[in-house]
N, C-alpha and C. Protein backbone atom coordinates (compact mmCIF):
# COMPACT_ATOMS: atom_id res chain seq x y z
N UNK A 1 22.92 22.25 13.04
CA UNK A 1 23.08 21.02 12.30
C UNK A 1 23.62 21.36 10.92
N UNK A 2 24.66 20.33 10.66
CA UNK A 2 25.10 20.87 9.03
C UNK A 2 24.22 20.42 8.10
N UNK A 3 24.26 20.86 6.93
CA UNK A 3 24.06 20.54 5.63
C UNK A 3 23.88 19.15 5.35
N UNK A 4 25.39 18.98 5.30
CA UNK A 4 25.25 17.32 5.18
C UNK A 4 24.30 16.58 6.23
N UNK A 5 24.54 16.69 7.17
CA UNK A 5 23.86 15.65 8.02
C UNK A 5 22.05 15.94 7.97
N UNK A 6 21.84 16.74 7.41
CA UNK A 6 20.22 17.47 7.30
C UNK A 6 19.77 16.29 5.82
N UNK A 7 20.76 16.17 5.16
CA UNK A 7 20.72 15.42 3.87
C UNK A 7 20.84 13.96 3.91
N UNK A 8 21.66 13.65 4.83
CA UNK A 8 21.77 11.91 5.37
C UNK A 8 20.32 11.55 5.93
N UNK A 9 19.69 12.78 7.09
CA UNK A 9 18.64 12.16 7.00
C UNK A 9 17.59 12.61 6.74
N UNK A 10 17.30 13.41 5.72
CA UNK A 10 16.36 13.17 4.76
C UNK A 10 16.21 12.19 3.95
N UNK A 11 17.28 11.50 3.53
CA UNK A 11 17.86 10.53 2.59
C UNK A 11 17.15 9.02 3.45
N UNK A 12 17.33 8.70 4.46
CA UNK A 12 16.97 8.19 5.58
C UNK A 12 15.65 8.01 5.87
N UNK A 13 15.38 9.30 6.36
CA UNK A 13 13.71 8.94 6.11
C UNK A 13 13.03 8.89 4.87
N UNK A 14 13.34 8.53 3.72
CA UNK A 14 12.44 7.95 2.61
C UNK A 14 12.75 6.51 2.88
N UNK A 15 12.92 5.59 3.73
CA UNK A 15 13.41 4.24 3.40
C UNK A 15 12.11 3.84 3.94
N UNK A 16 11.87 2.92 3.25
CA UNK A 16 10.36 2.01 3.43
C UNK A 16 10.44 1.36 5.15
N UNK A 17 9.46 1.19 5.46
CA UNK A 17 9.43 0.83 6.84
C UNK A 17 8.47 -0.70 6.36
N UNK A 18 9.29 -1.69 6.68
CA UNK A 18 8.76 -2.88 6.04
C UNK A 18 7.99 -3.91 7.73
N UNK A 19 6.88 -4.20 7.41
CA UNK A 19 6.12 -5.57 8.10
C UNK A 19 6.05 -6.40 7.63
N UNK A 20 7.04 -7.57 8.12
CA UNK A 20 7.99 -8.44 7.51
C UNK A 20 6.25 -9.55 8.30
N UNK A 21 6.46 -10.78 6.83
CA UNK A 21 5.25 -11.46 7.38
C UNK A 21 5.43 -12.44 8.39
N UNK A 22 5.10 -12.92 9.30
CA UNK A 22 4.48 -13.81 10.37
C UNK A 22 4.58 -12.45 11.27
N UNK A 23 4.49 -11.22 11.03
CA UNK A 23 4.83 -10.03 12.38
C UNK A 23 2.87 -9.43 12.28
N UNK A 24 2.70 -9.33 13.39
CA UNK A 24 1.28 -9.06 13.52
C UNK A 24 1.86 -7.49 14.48
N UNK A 25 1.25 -6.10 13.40
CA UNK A 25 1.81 -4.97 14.26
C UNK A 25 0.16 -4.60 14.76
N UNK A 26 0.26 -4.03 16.11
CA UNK A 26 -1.18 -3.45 16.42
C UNK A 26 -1.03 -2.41 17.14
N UNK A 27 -1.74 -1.35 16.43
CA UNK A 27 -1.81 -0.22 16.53
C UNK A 27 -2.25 0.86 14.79
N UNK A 28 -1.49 2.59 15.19
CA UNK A 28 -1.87 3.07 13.91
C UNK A 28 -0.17 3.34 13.40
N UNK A 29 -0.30 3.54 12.59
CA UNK A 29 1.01 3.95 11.59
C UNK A 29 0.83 5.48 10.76
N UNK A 30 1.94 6.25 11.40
CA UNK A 30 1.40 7.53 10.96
C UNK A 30 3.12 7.81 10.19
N UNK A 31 3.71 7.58 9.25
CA UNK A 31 4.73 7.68 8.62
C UNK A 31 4.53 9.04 7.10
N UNK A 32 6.35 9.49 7.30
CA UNK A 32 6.16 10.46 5.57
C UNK A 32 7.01 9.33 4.87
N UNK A 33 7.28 7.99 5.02
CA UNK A 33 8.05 7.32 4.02
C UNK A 33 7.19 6.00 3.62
N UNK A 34 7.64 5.88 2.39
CA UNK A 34 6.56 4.45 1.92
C UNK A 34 6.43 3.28 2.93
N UNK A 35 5.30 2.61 3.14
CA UNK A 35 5.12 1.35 3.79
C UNK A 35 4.92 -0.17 3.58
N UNK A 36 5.43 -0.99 3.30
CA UNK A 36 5.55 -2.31 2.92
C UNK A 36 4.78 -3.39 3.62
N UNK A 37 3.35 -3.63 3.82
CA UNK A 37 3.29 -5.06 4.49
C UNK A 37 3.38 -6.53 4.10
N UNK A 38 4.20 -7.33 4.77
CA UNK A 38 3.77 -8.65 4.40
C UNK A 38 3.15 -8.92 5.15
N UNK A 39 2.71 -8.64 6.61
CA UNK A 39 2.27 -9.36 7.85
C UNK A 39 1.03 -8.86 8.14
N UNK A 40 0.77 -8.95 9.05
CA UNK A 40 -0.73 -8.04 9.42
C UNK A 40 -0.15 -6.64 10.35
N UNK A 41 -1.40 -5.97 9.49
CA UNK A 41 -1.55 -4.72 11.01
C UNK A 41 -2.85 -4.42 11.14
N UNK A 42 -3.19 -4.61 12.11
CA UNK A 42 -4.13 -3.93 13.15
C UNK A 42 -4.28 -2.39 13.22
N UNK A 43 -4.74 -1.59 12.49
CA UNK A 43 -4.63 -0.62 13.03
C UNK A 43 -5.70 0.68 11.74
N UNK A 44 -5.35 1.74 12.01
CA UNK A 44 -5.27 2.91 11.17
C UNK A 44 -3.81 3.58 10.63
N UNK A 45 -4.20 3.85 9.20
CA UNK A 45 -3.04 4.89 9.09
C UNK A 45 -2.94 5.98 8.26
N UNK A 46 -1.99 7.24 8.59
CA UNK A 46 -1.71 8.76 7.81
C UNK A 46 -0.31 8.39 7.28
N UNK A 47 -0.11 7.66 5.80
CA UNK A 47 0.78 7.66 5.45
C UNK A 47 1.02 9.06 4.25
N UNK A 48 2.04 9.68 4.45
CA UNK A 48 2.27 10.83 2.97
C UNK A 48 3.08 10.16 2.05
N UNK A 49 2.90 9.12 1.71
CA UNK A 49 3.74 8.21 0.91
C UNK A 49 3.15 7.12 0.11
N UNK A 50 3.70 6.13 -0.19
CA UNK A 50 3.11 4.88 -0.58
C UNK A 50 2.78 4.17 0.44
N UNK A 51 1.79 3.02 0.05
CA UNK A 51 1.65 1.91 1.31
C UNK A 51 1.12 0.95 -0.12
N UNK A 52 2.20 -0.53 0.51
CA UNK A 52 1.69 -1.27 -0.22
C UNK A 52 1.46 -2.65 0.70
N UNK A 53 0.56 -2.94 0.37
CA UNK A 53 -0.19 -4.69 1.10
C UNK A 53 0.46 -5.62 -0.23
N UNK A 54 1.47 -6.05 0.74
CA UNK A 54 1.62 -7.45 -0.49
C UNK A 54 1.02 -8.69 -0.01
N UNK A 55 1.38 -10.13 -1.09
CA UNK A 55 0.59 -11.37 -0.80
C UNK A 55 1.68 -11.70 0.10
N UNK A 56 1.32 -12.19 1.30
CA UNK A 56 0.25 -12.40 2.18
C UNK A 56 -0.39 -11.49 3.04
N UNK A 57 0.16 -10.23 3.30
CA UNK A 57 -0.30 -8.82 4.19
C UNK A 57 -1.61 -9.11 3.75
N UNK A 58 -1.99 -8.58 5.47
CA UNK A 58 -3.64 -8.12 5.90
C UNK A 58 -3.31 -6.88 6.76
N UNK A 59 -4.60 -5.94 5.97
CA UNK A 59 -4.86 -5.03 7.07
C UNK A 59 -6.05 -4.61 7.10
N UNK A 60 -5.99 -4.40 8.68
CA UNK A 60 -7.40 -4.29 9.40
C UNK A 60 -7.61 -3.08 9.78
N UNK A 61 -8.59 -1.90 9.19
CA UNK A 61 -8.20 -0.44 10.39
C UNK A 61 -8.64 0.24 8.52
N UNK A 62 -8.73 1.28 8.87
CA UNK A 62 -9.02 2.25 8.04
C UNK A 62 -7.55 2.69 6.96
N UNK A 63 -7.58 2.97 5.83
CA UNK A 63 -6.11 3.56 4.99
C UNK A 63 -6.34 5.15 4.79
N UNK A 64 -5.16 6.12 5.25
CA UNK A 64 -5.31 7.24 4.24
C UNK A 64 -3.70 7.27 3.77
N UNK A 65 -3.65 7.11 2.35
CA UNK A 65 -2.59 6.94 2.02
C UNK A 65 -2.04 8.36 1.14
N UNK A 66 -1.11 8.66 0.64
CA UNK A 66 -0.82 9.67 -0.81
C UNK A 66 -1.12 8.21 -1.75
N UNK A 67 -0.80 6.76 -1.80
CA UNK A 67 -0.74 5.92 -3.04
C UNK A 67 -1.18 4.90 -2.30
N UNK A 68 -1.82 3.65 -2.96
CA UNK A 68 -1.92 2.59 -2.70
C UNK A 68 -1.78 1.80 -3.25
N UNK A 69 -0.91 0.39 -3.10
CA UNK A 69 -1.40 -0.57 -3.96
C UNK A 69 -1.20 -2.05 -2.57
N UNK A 70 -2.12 -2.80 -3.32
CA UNK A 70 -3.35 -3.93 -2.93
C UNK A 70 -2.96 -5.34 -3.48
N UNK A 71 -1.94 -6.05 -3.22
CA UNK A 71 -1.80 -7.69 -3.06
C UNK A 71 -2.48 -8.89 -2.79
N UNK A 72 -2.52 -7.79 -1.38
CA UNK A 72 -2.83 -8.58 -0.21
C UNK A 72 -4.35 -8.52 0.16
N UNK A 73 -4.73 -8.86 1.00
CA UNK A 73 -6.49 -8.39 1.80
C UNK A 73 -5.93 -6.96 2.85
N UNK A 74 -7.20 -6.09 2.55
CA UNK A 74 -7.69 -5.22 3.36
C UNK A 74 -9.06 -5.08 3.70
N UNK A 75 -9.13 -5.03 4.86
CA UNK A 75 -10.87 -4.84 5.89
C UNK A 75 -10.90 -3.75 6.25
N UNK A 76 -11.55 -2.85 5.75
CA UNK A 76 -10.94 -1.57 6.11
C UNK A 76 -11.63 0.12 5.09
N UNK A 77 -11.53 0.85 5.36
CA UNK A 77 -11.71 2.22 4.04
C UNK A 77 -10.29 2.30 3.91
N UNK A 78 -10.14 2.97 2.33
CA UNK A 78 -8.90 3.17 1.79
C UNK A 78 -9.52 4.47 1.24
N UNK A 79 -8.78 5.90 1.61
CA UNK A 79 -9.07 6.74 1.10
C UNK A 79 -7.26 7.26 0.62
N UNK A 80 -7.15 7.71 -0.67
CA UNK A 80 -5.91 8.60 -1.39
C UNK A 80 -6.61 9.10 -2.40
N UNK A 81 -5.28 10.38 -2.38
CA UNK A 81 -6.16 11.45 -3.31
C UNK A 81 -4.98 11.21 -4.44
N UNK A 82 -3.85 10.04 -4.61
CA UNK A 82 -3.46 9.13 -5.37
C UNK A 82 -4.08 8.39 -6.60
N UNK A 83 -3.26 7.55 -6.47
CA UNK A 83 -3.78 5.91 -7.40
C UNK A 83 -4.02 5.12 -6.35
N UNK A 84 -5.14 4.14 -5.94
CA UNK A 84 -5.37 3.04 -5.65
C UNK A 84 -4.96 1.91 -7.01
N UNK A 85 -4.34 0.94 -6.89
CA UNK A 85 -4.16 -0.19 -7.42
C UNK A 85 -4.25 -1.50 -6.50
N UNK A 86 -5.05 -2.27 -7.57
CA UNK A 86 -5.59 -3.29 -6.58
C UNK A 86 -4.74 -4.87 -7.45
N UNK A 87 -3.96 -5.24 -7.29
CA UNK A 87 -3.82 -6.25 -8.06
C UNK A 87 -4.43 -7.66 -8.26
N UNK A 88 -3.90 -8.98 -8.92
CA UNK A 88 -5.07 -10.30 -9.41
C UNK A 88 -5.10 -10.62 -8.07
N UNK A 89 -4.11 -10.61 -6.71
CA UNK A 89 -4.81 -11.37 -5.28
C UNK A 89 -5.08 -10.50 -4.56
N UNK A 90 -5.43 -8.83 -4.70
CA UNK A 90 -5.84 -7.95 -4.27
C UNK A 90 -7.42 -8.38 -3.47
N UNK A 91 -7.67 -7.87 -2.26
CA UNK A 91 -9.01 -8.21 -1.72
C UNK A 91 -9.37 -6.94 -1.06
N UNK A 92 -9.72 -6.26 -1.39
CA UNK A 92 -10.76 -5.17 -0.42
C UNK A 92 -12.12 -5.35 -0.06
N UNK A 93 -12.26 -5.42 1.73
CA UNK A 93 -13.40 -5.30 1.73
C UNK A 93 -14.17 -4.01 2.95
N UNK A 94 -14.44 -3.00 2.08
CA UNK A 94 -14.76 -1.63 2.80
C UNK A 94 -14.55 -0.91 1.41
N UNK A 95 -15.48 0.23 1.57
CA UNK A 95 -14.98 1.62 0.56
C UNK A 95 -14.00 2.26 0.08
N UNK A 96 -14.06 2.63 -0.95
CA UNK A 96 -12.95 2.87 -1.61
C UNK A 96 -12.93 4.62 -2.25
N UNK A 97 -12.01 5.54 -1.69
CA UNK A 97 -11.90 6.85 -2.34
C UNK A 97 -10.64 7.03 -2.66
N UNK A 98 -10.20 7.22 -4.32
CA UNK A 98 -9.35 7.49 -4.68
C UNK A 98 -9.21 8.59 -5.86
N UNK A 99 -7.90 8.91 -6.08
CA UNK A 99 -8.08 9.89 -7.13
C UNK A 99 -8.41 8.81 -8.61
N UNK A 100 -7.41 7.84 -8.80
CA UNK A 100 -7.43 6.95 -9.78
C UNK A 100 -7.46 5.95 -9.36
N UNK A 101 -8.30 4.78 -9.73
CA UNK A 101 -8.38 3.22 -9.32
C UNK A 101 -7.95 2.81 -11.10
N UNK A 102 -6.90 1.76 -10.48
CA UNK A 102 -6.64 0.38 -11.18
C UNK A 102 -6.97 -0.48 -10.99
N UNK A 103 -7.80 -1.70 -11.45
CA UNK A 103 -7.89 -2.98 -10.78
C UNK A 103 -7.31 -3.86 -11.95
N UNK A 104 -7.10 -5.11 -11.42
CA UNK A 104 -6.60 -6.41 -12.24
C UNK A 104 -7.14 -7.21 -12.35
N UNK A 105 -7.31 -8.00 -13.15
CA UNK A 105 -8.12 -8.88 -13.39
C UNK A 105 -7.71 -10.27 -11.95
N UNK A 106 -9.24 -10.25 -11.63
CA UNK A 106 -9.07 -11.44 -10.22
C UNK A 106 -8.93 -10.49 -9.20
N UNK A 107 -9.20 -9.03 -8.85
CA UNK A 107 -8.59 -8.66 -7.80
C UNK A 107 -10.63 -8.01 -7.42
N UNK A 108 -10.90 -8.26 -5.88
CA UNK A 108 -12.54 -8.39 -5.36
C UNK A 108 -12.41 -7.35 -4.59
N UNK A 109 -13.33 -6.27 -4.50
CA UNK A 109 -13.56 -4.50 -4.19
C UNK A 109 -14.95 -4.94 -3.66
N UNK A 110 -15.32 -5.43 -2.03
CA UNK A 110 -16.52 -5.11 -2.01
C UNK A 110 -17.12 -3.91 -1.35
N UNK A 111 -17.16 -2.76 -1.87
CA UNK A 111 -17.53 -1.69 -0.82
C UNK A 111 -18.17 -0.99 -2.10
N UNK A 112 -18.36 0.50 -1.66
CA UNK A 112 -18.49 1.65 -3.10
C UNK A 112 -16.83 2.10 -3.34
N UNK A 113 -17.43 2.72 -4.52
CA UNK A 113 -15.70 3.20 -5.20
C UNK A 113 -16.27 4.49 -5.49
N UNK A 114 -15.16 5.53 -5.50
CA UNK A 114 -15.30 6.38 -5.51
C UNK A 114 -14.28 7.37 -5.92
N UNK A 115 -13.78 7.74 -7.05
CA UNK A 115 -13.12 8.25 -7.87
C UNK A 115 -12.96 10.03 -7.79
N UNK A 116 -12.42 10.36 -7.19
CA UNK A 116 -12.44 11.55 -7.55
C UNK A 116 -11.78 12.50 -8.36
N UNK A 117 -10.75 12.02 -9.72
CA UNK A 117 -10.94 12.42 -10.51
C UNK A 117 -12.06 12.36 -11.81
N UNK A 118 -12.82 11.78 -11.12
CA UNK A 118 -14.25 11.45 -12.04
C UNK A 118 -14.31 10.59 -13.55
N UNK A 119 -13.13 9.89 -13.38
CA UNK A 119 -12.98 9.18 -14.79
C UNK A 119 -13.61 7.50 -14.33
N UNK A 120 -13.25 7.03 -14.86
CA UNK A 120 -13.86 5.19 -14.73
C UNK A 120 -12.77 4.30 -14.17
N UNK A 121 -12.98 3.47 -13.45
CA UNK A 121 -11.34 2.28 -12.94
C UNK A 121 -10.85 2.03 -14.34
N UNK A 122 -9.94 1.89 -14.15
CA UNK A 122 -8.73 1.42 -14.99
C UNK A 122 -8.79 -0.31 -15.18
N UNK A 123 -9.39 -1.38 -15.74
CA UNK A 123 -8.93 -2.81 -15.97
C UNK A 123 -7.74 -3.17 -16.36
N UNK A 124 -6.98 -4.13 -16.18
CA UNK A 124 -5.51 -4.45 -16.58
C UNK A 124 -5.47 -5.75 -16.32
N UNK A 125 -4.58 -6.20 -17.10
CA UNK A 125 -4.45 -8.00 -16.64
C UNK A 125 -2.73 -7.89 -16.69
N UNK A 126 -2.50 -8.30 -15.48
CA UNK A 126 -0.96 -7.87 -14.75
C UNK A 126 -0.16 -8.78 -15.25
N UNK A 127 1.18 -7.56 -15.96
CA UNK A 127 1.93 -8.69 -16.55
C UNK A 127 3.40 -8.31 -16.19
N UNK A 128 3.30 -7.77 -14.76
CA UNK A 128 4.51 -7.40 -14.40
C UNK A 128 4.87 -8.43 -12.99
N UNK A 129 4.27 -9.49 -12.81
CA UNK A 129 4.19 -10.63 -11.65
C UNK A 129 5.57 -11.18 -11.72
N UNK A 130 6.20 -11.64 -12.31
CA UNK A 130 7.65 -12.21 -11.99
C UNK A 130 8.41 -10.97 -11.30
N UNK A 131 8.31 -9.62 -12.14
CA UNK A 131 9.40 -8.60 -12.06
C UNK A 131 9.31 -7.83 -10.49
N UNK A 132 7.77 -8.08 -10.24
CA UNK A 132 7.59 -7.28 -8.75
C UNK A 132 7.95 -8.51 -7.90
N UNK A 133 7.76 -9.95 -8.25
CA UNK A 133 8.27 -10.47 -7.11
C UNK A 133 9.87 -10.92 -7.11
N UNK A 134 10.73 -10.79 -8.00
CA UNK A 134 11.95 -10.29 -7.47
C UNK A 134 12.01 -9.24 -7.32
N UNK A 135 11.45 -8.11 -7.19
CA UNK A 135 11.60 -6.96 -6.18
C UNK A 135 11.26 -7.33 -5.02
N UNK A 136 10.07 -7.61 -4.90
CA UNK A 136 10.28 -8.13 -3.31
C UNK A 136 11.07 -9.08 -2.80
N UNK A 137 11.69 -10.13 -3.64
CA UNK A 137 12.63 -11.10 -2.48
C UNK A 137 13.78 -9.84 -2.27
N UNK A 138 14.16 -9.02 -3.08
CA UNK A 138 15.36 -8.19 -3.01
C UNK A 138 15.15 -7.73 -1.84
N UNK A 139 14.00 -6.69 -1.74
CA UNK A 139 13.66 -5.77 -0.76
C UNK A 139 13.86 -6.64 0.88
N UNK A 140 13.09 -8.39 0.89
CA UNK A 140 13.29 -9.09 1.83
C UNK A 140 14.98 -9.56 2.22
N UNK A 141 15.15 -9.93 1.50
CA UNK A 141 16.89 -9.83 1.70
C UNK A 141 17.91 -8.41 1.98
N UNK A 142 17.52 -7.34 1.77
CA UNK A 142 17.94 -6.16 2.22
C UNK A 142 17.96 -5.70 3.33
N UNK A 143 16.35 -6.71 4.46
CA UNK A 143 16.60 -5.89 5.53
C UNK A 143 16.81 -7.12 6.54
């Protein structure tokens, strides 16, 4: 295999693998490129990447992520040795192990938390809400 083509798809596999919402996926998701839900999944997953639950995404099933961030509802453990970020319509309900937690103001964690860089969650009152959601209509119109 050449060079180039070793590079097209490496290039390739970093592209987000998006669950576009009214799509209900069931099963686990074991990906090395970031993950996008709007929809539901059913499942478990080994992501080495990002995974993000936006509003309206649900997921059901256990997380091990490299990053997380939280829109949407999760039922579930979320373990990264990352950042967890939970944003204002963020819903977790199950345990939480991360290297760093963010939460936002309005966003509900009912489980234990569990930090393992041993510092305290992070509070924030999110003021980046217009700018991430034209990122996401972009991202929705892209695919």
């Amino acid at each position: 295999m050449s060079e180039k083509s070793r590079r097209i798809r490496d290039s390739l596999a970093k592209r987000p693998t998006i669950i576009a919402d009214a799509t209900i996926f069931q099963g686990d998701i074991k990906s090395s490129a970031p993950v996008v839900v709007f929809g539901m999944v059913e499942g478990h997953s080994e992501i080495d990447n990002l995974l993000t639950i936006e509003k309206p995404g649900v997921w059901v099933g256990n997380i091990n992520a490299e990053g997380v961030i939280v829109n949407g509802k999760v039922k579930g453990n979320i373990t990264t040795d990352g950042k967890l970020e939970v944003g204002p319509s963020g819903h977790i309900l199950g345990d939480v192990v991360a290297g760093t937690l963010a939460i936002a103001s309005g966003a509900v964690i009912e489980g234990e938390m569990h930090m393992t860089d041993h510092n305290e969650p992070h509070h924030f009152e999110e003021k980046r809400t217009n700018a991430l959601l034209e990122n996401i209509e972009q991202i929705k119109k892209a695919v």
